[in-house]
C-alpha atoms as a PDB file:
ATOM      1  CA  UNK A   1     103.249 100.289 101.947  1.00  0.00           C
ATOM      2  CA  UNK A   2     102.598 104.119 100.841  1.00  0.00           C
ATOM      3  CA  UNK A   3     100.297 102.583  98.207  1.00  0.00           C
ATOM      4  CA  UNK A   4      98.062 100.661 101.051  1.00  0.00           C
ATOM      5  CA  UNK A   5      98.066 103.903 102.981  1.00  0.00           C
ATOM      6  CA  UNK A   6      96.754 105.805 100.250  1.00  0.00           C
ATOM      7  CA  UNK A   7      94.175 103.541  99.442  1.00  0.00           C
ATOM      8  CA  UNK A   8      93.000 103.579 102.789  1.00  0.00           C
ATOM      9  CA  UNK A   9      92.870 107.321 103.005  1.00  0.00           C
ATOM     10  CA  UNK A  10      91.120 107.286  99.711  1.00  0.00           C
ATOM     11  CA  UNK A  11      88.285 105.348 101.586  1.00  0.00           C
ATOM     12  CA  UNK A  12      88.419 107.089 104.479  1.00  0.00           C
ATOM     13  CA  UNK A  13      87.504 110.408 102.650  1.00  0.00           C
ATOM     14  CA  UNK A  14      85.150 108.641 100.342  1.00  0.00           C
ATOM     15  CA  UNK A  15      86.879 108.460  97.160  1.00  0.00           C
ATOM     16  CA  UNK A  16      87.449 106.333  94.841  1.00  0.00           C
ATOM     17  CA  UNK A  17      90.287 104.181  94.747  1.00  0.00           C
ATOM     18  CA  UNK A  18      91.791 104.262  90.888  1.00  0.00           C
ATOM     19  CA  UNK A  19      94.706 105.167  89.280  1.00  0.00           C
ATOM     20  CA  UNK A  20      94.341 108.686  89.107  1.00  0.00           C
ATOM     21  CA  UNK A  21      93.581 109.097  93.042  1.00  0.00           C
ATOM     22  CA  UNK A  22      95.968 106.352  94.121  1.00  0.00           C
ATOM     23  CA  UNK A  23      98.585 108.298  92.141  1.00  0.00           C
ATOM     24  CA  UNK A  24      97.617 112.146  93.611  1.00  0.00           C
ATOM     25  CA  UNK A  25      97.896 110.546  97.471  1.00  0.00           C
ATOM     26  CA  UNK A  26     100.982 108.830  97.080  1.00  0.00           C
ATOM     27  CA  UNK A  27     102.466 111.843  94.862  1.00  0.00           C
ATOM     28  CA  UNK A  28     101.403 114.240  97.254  1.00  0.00           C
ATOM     29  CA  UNK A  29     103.675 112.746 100.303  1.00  0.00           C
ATOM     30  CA  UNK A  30     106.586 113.215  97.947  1.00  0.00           C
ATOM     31  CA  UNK A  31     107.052 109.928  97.453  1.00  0.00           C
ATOM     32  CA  UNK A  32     108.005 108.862  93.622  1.00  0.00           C
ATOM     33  CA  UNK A  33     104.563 106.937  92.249  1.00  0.00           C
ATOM     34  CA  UNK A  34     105.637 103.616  90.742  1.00  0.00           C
ATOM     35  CA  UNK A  35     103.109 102.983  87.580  1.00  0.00           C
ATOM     36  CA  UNK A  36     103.000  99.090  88.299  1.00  0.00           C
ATOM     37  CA  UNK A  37     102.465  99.230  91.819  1.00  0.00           C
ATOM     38  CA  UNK A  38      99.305 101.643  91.612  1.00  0.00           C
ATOM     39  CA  UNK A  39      97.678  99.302  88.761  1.00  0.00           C
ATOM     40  CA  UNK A  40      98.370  96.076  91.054  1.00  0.00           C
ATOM     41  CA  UNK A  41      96.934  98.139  94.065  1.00  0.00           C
ATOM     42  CA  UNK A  42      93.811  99.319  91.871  1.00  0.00           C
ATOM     43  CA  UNK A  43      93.371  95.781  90.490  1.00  0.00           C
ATOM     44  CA  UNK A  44      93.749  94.485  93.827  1.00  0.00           C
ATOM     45  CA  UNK A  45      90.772  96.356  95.559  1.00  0.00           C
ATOM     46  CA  UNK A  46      88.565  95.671  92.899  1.00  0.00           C
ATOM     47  CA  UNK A  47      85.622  94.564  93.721  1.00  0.00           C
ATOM     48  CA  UNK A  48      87.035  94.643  97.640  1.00  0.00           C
ATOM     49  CA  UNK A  49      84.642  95.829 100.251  1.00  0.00           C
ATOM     50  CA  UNK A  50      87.305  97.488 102.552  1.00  0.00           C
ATOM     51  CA  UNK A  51      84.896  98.772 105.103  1.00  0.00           C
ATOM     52  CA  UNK A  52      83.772  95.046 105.497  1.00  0.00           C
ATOM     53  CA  UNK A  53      87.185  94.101 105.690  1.00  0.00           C
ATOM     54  CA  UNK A  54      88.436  96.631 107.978  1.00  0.00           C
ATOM     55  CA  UNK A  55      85.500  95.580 110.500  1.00  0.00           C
ATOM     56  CA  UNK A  56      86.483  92.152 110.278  1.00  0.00           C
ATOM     57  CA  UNK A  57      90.326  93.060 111.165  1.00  0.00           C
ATOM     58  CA  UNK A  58      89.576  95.210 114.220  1.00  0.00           C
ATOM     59  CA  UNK A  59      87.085  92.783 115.883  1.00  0.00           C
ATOM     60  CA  UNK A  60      89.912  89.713 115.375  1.00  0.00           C
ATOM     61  CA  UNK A  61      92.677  92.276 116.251  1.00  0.00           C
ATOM     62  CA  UNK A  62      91.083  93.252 119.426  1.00  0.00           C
ATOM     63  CA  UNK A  63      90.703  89.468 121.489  1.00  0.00           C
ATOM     64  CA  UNK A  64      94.545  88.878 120.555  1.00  0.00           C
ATOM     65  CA  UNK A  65      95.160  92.143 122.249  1.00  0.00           C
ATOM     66  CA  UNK A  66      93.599  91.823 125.228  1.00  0.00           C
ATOM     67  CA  UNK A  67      94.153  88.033 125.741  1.00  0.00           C
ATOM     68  CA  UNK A  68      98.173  88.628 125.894  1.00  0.00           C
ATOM     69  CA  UNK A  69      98.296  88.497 129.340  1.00  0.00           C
ATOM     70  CA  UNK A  70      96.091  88.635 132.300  1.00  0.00           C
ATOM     71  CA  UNK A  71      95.958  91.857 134.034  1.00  0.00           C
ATOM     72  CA  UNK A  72      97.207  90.857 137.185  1.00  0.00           C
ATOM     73  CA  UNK A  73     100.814  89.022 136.462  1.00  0.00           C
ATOM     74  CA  UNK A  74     103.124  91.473 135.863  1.00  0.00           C
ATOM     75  CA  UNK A  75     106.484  90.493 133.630  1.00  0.00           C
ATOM     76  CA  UNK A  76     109.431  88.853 136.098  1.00  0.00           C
ATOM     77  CA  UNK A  77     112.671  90.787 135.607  1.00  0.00           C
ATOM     78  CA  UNK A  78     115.429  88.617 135.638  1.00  0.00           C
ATOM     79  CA  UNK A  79     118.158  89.337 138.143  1.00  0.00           C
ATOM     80  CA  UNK A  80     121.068  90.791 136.678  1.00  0.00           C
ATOM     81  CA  UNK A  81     124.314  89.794 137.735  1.00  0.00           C
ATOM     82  CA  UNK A  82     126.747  92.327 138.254  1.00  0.00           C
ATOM     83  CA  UNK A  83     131.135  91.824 137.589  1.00  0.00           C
ATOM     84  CA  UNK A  84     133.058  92.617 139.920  1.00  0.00           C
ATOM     85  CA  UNK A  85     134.948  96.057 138.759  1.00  0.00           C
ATOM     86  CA  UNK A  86     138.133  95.251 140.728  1.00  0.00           C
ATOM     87  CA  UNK A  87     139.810  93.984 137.327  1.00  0.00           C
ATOM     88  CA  UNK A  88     139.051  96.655 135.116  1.00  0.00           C
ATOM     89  CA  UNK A  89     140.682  99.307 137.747  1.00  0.00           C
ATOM     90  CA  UNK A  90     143.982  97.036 138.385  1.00  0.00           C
ATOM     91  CA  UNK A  91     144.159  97.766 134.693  1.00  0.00           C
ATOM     92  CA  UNK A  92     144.120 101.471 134.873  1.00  0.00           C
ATOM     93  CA  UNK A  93     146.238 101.389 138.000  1.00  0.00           C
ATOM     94  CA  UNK A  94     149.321 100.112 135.864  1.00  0.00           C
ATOM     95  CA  UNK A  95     148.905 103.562 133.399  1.00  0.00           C
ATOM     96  CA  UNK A  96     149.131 105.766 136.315  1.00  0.00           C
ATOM     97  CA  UNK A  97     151.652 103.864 138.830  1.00  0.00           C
END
């Protein structure tokens, strides 16, 4: 996940995302920087327009959200149902009695 964070700080900033970026973000958190997983990462994005993507993901993210529930109908709690305590102190009545 750390290398998905970095990549998209690396974009936010305007950098490039390679190996020797990828591995300065993720080594800078203090995190240990796996070789294989920064190559996968790199080879991943390439070629990835991630501020197309990112556009794409916020405009379908945001219908989902707001289409959850209508504004007006408010969650039903259901009615809890509460035990009698009467046993539990007949229980504690025997240590003292």
């Amino acid at each position: 996940m750390e290398y998905t964070y970095a990549a998209l700080l690396l974009h936010k900033v305007g950098k490039d995302i390679n190996e020797d970026n990828l591995k300065a973000v993720v080594a800078a958190t203090g995190a240990s920087v796996d070789e294989a997983k920064v190559k996968v990462m790199v080879a991943s994005l390439s070629g990835v327009d991630i501020a197309d993507k990112l556009a794409n993901a916020s405009v379908a993210a945001a219908p989902a959200a707001g289409g959850a529930a209508p504004a007006g109908d408010a969650p039903k709690e259901e009615e809890k149902k509460e035990e009698p305590k009467v046993e539990s102190a007949a229980g504690l009545a025997s240590l003292f009695g």
